[in-house]
Protein backbone atom coordinates (compact mmCIF):
# COMPACT_ATOMS: atom_id res chain seq x y z
CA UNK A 1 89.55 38.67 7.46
CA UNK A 2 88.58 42.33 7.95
CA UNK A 3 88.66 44.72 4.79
CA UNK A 4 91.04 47.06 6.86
CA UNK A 5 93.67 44.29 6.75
CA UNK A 6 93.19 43.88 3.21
CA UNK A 7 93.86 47.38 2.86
CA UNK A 8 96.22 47.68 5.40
CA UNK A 9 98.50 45.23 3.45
CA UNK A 10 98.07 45.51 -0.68
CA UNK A 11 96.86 48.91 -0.36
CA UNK A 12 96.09 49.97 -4.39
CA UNK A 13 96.50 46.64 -5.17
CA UNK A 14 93.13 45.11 -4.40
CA UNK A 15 91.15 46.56 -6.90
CA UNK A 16 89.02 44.17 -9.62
CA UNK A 17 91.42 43.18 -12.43
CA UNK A 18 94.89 43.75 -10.72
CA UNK A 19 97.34 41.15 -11.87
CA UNK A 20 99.69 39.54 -9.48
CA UNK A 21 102.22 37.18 -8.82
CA UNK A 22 101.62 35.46 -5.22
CA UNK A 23 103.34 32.67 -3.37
CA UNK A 24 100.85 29.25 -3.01
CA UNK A 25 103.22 26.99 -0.34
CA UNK A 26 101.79 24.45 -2.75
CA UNK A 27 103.33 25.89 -6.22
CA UNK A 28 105.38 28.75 -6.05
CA UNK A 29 104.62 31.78 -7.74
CA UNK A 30 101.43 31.69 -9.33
CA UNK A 31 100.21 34.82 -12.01
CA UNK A 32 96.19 35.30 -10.72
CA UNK A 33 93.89 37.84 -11.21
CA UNK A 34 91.67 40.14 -8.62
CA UNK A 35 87.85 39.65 -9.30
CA UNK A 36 85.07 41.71 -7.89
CA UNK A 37 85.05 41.34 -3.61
CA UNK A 38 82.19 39.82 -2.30
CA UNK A 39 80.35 41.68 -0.23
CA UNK A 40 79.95 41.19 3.54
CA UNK A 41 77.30 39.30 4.96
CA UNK A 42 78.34 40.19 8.46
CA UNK A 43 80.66 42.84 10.30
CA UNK A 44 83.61 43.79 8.19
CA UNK A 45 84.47 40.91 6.59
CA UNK A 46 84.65 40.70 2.79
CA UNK A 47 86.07 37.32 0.54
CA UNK A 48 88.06 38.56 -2.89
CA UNK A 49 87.84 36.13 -5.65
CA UNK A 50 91.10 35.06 -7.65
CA UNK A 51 91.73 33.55 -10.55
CA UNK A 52 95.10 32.15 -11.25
CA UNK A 53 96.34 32.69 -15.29
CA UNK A 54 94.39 30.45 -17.89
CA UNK A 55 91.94 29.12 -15.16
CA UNK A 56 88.24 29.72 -15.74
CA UNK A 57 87.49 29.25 -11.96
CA UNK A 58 87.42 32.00 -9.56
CA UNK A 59 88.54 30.97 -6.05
CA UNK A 60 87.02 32.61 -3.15
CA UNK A 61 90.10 33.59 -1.15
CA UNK A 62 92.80 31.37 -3.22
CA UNK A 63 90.45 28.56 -2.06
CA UNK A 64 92.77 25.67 -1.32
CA UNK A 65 95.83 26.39 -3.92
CA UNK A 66 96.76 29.94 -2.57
CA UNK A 67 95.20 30.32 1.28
CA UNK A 68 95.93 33.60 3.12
CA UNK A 69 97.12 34.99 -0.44
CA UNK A 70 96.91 38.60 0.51
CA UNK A 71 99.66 37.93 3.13
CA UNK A 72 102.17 36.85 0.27
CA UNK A 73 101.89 39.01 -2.76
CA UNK A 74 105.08 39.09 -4.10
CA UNK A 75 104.48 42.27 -6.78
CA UNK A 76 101.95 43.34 -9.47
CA UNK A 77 102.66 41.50 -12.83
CA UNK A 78 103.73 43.55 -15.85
CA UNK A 79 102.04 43.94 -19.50
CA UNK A 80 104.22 41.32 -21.17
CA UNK A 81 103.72 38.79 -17.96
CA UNK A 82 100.00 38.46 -18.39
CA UNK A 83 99.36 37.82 -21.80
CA UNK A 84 95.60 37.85 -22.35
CA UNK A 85 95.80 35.77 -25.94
CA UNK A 86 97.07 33.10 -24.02
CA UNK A 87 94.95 33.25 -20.76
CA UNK A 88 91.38 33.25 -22.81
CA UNK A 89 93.09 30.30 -25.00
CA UNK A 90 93.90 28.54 -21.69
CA UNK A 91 90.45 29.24 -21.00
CA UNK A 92 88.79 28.50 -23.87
CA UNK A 93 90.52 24.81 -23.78
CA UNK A 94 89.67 24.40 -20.12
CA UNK A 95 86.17 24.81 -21.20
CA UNK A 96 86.44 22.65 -24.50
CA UNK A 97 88.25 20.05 -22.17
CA UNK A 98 86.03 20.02 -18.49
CA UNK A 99 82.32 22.02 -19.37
CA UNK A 100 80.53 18.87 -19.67
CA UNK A 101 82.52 17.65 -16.48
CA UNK A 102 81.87 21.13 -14.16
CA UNK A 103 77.93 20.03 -14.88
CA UNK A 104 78.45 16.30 -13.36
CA UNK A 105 80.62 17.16 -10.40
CA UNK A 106 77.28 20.33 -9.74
CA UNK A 107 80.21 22.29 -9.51
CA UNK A 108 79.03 24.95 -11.96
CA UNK A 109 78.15 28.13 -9.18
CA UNK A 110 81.24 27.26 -7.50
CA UNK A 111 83.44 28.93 -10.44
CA UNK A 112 82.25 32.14 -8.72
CA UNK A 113 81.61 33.72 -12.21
CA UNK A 114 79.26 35.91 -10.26
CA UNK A 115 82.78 37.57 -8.89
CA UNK A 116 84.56 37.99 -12.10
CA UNK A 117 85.80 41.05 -12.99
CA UNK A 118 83.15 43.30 -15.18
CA UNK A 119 83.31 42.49 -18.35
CA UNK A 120 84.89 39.07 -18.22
CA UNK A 121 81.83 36.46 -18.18
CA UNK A 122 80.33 38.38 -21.20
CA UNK A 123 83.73 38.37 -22.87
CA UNK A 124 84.80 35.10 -22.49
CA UNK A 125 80.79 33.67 -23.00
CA UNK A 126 80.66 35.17 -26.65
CA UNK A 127 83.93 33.59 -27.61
CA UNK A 128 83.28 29.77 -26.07
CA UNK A 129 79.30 30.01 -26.43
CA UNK A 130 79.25 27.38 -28.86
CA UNK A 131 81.86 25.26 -26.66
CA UNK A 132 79.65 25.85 -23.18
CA UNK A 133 76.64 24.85 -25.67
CA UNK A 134 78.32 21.59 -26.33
CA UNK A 135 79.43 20.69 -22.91
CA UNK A 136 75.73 21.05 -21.57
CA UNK A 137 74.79 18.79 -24.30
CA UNK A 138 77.36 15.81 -23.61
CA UNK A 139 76.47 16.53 -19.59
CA UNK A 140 72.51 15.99 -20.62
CA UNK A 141 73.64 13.43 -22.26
CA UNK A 142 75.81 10.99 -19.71
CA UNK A 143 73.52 8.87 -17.40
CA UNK A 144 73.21 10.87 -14.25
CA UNK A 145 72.76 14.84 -15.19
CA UNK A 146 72.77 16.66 -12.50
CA UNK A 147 69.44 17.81 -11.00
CA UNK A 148 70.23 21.74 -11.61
CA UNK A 149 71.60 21.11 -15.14
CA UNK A 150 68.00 20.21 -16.21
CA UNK A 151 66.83 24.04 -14.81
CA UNK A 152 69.34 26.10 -17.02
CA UNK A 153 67.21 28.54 -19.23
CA UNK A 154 68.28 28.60 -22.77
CA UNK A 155 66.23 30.36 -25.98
CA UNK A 156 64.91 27.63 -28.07
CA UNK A 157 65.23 28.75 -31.92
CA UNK A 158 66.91 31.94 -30.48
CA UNK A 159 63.54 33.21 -28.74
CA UNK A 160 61.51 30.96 -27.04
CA UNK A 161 62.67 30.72 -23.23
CA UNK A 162 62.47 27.13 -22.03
CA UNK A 163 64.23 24.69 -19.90
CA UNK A 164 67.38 22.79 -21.29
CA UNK A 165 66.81 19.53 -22.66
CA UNK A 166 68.95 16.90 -25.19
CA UNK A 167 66.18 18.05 -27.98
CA UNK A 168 66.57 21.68 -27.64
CA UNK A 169 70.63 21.56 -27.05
CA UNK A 170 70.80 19.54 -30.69
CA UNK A 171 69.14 22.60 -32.33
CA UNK A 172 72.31 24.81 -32.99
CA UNK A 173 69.96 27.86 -33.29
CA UNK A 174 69.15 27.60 -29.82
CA UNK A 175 71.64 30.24 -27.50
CA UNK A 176 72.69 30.51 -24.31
CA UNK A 177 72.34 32.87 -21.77
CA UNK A 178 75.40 34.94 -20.85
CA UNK A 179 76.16 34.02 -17.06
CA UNK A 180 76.97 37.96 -16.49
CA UNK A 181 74.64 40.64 -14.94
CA UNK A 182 73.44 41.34 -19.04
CA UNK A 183 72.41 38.25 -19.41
CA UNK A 184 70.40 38.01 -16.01
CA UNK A 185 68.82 41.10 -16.86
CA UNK A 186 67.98 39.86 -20.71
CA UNK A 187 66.77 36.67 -18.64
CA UNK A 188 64.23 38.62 -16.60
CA UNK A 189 62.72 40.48 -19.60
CA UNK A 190 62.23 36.88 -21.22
CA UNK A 191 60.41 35.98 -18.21
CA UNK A 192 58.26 39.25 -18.29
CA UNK A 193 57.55 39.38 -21.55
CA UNK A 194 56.53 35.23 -22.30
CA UNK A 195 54.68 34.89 -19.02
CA UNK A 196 57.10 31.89 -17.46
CA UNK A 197 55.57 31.26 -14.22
CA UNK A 198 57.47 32.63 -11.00
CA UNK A 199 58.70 29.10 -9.66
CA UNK A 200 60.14 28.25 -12.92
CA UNK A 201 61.54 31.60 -13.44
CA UNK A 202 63.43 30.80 -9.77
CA UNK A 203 64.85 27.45 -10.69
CA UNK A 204 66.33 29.02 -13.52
CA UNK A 205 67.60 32.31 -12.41
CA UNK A 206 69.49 29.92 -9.32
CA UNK A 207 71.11 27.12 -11.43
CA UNK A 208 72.95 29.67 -13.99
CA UNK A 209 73.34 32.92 -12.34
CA UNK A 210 72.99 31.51 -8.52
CA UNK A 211 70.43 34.36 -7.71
CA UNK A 212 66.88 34.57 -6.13
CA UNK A 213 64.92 35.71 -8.90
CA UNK A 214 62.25 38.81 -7.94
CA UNK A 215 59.63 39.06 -10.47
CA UNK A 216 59.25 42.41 -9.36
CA UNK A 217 62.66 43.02 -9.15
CA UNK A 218 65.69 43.73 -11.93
CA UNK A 219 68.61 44.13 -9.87
């Protein structure tokens, strides 16, 4: 879809963080959020991320549960509609409930966190960190962890940048990077500054913030 059309039929409306009610021909009016558009890889097309209230996936497009949603916005949602209490609780359970599950299925970069809405990732990271922390753990721990689970960078003790293992996990001094454009940026002055080696460094940069890392480059 062309980012004329999208303008052509929402007009203000498509801007990161707008609140809407739109019709899914699977369940009715569903209360979403805009995230951040991604940009084109080709000729005037552009994919906008939503995420419907309480969800902590962001769906390229609707994905499956609201196709062709820009065609059927019913109206922007009002102050008292979207309650933001409620949506980070709904959140904050969905992680409690599914983090360790997201890990298993390798279905972590498909929540499209990248596309969230500025602020969002670092907001909702600091109040589940010890939650995500706990659903890496129980993913490490089932039988078959997923090969890019055993790449996420985490700060041993707080400092030391390593790999995620069981060992490290169980030490509840050891944090988490925030899957925002902060905590890519604190990840790449980690790198720098303990000399992890480039390969490693690219691993790790893909499996929690689904970039190509540049050593010589802090986007």
């Amino acid at each position: 879809m062309a980012a004329s059309e999208h303008d052509l039929g929402l007009g203000g409306w498509l801007i990161p963080g707008a609140q809407l009610w739109v019709e899914s021909l699977r369940e009715g009016a569903v209360l979403c959020e805009l995230g951040w558009p991604e940009l084109p890889a080709g000729p005037s097309m552009m994919r906008v991320p939503l995420r419907r209230f309480g969800s902590m996936g962001w769906d390229l497009d609707g994905g499956s549960w609201a196709p062709a949603w820009w065609s059927r916005v019913q109206r922007r949602a009002s102050l008292a509609e979207w309650d933001r209490r409620l949506d980070e609780r709904r959140v904050a359970e969905e992680i409690v409930e599914d983090f360790a599950g997201v890990w298993q299925r390798n279905a972590w970069l498909s929540l499209s966190w990248r596309q969230a809405i500025p602020g969002w990732v670092d907001r909702i990271f600091c109040q589940n960190h010890e939650a995500m922390r706990r659903g890496l753990l129980a993913a490490l721990r089932m039988p078959r962890p997923t090969v890019d689970l055993g790449f996420v960078p985490v700060l041993a003790g707080g400092s030391q940048l390593v790999r995620v293992s069981v060992a490290v996990l169980e030490d509840p001094k050891t944090a988490l990077f925030s899957p925002s454009e902060a905590g890519y940026r604190a990840f790449v002055e980690n790198v720098r500054s303990q000399g992890l080696a480039k390969n490693l460094a690219m691993s790790m940069a893909f499996s929690w913030w689904g970039r190509h890392f540049d050593g010589a480059v802090v986007p």
